[in-house]
N, C-alpha and C. Protein backbone atom coordinates (compact mmCIF):
# COMPACT_ATOMS: atom_id res chain seq x y z
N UNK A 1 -0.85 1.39 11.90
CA UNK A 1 -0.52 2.78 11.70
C UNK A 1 0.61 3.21 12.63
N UNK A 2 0.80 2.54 13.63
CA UNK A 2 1.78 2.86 14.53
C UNK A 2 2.78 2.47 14.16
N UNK A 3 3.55 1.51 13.34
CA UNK A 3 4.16 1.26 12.35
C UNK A 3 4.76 2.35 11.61
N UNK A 4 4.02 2.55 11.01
CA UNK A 4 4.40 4.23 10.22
C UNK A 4 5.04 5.13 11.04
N UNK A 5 4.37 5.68 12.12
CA UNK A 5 5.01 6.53 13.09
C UNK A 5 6.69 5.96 13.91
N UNK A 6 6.67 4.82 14.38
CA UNK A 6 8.19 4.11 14.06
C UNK A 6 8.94 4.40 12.81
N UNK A 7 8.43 3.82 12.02
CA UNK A 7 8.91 3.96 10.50
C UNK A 7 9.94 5.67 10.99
N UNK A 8 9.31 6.23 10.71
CA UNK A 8 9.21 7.86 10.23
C UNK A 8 10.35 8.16 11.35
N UNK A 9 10.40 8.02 12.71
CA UNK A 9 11.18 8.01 13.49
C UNK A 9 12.44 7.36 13.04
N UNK A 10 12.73 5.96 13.10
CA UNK A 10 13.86 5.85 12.35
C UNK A 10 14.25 6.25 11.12
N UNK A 11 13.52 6.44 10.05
CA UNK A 11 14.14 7.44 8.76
C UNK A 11 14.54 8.41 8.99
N UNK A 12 14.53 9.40 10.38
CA UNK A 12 15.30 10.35 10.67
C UNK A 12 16.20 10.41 11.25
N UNK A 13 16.02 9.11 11.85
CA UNK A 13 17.69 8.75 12.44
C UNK A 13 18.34 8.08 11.28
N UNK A 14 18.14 8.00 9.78
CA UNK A 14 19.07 7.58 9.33
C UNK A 14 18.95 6.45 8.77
N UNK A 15 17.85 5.34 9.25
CA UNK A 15 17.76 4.00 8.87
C UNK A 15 16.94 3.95 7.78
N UNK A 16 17.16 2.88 7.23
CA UNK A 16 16.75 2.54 6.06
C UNK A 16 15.85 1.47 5.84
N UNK A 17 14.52 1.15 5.00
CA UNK A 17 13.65 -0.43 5.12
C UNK A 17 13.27 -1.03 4.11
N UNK A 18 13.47 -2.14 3.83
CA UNK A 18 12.95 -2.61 2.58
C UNK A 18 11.90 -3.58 3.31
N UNK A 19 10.56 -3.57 2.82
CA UNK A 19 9.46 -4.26 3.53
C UNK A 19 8.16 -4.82 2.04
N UNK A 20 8.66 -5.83 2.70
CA UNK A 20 7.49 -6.44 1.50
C UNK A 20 5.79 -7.02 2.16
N UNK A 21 4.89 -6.11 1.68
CA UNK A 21 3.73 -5.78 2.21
C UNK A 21 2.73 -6.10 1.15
N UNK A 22 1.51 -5.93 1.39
CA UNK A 22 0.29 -5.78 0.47
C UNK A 22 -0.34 -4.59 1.21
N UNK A 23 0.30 -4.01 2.24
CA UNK A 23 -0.86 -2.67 3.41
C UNK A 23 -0.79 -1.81 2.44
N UNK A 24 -1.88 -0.92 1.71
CA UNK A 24 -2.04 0.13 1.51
C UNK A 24 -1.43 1.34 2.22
N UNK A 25 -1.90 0.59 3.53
CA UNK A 25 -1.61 2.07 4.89
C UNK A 25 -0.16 2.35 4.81
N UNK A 26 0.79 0.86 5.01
CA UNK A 26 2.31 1.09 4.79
C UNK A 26 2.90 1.13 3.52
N UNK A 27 2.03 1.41 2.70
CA UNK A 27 2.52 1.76 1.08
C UNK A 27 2.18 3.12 0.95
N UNK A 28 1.68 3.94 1.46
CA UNK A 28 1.48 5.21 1.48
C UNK A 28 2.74 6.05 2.24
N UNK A 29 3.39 5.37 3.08
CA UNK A 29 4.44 6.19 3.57
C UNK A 29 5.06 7.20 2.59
N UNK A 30 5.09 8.52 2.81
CA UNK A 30 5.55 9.34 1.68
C UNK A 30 7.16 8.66 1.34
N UNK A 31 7.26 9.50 0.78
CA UNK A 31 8.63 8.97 -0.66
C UNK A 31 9.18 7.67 -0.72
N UNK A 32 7.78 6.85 -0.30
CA UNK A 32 8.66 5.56 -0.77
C UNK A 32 8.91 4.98 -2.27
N UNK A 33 9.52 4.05 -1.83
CA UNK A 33 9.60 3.37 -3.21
C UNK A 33 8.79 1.84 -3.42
N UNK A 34 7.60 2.55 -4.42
CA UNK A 34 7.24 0.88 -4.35
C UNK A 34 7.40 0.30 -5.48
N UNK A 35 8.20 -1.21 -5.31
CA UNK A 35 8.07 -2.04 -6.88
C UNK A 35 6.90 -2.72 -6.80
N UNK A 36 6.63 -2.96 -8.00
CA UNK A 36 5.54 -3.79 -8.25
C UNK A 36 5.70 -5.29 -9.31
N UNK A 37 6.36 -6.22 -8.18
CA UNK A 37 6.30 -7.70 -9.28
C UNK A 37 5.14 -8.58 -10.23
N UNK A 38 5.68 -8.43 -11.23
CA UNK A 38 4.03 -9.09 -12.65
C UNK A 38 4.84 -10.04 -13.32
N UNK A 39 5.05 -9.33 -14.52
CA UNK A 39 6.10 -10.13 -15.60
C UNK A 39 7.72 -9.37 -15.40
N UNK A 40 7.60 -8.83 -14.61
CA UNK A 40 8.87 -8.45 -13.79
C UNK A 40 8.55 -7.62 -12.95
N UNK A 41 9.85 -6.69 -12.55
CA UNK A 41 9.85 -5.94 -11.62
C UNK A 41 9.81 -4.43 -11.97
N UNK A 42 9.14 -3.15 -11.65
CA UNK A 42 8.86 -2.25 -12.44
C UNK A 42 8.59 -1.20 -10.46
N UNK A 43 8.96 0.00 -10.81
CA UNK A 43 8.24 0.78 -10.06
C UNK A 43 7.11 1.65 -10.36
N UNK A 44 6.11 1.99 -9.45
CA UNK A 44 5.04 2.39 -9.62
C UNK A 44 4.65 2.93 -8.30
N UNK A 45 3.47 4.15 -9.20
CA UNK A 45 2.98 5.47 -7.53
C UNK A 45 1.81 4.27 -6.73
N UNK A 46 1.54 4.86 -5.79
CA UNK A 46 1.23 4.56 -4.81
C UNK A 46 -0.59 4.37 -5.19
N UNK A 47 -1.02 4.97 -5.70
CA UNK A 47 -2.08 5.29 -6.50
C UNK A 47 -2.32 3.96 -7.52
N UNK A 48 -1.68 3.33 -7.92
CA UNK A 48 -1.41 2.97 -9.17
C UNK A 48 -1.41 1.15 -9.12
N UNK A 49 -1.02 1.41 -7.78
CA UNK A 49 -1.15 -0.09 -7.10
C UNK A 49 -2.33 -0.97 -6.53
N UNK A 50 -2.40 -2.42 -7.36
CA UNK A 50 -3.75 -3.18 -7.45
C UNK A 50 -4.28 -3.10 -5.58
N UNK A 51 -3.51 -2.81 -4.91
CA UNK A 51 -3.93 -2.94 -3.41
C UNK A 51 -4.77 -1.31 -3.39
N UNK A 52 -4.15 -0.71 -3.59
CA UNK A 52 -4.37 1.14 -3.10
C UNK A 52 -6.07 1.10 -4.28
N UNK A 53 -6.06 0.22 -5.32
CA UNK A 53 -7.05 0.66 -6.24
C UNK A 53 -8.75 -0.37 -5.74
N UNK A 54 -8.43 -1.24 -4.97
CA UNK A 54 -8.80 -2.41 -4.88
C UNK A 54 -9.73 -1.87 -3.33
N UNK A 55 -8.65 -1.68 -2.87
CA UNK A 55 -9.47 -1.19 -0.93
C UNK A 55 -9.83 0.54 -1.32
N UNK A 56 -9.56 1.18 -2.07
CA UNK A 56 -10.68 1.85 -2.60
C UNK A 56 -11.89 1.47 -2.94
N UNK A 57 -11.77 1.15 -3.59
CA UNK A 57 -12.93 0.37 -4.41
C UNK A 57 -14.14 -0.16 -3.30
N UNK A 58 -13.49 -0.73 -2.64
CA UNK A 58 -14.43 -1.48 -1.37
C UNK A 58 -14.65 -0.39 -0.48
N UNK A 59 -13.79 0.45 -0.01
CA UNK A 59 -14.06 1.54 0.64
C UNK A 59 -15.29 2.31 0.65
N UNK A 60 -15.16 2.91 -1.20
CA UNK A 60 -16.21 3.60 -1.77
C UNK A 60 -17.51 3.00 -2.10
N UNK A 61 -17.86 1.75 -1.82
CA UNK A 61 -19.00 0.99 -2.50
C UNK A 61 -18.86 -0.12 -1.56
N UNK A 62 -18.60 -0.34 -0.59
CA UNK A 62 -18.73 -0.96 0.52
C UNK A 62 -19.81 -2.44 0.26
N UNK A 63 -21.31 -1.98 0.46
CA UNK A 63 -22.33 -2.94 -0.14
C UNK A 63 -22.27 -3.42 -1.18
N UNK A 64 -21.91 -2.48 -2.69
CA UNK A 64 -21.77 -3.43 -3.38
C UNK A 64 -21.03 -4.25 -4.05
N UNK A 65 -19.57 -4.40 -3.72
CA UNK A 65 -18.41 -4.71 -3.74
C UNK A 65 -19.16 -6.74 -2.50
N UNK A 66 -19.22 -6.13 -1.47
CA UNK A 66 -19.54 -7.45 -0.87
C UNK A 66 -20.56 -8.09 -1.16
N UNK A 67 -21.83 -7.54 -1.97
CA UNK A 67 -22.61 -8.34 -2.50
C UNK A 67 -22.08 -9.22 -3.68
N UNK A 68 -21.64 -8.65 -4.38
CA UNK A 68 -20.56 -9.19 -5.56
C UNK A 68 -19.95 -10.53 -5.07
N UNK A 69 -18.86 -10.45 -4.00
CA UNK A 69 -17.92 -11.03 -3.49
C UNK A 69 -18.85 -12.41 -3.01
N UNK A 70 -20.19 -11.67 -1.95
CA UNK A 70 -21.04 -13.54 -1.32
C UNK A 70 -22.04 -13.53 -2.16
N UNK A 71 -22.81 -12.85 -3.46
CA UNK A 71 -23.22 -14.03 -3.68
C UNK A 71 -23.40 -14.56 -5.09
């Protein structure tokens, strides 16, 4: 998360980042731009992305998401 707060600091000085991630946390940075590579390359919200939908998922259902997963 401290990341972000850097981030945000240099976007106001001007700089610019292209960062290839799977973090939810650093895909949430407001107005970014995220692509999303499949059968090509496509942009898509932040919401919308198998990571942001996925650690929800586990978030919200915690137990039974990991029961699933071991056994």
């Amino acid at each position: 998360m401290s990341m972000l707060s850097i981030m945000h600091e240099l976007v106001g000085e001007g700089s610019q980042f292209i960062i290839a991630t799977h973090s939810p946390i650093i895909m949430a940075y407001p107005k970014a731009w995220i692509y999303e590579v499949k059968e090509g390359i496509e942009t898509v919200t932040y919401e919308d992305t198998e990571h942001y939908q996925v650690t929800r998922a586990f978030l919200n259902n915690t137990k039974k998401m990991l029961k699933e997963l071991l056994e």
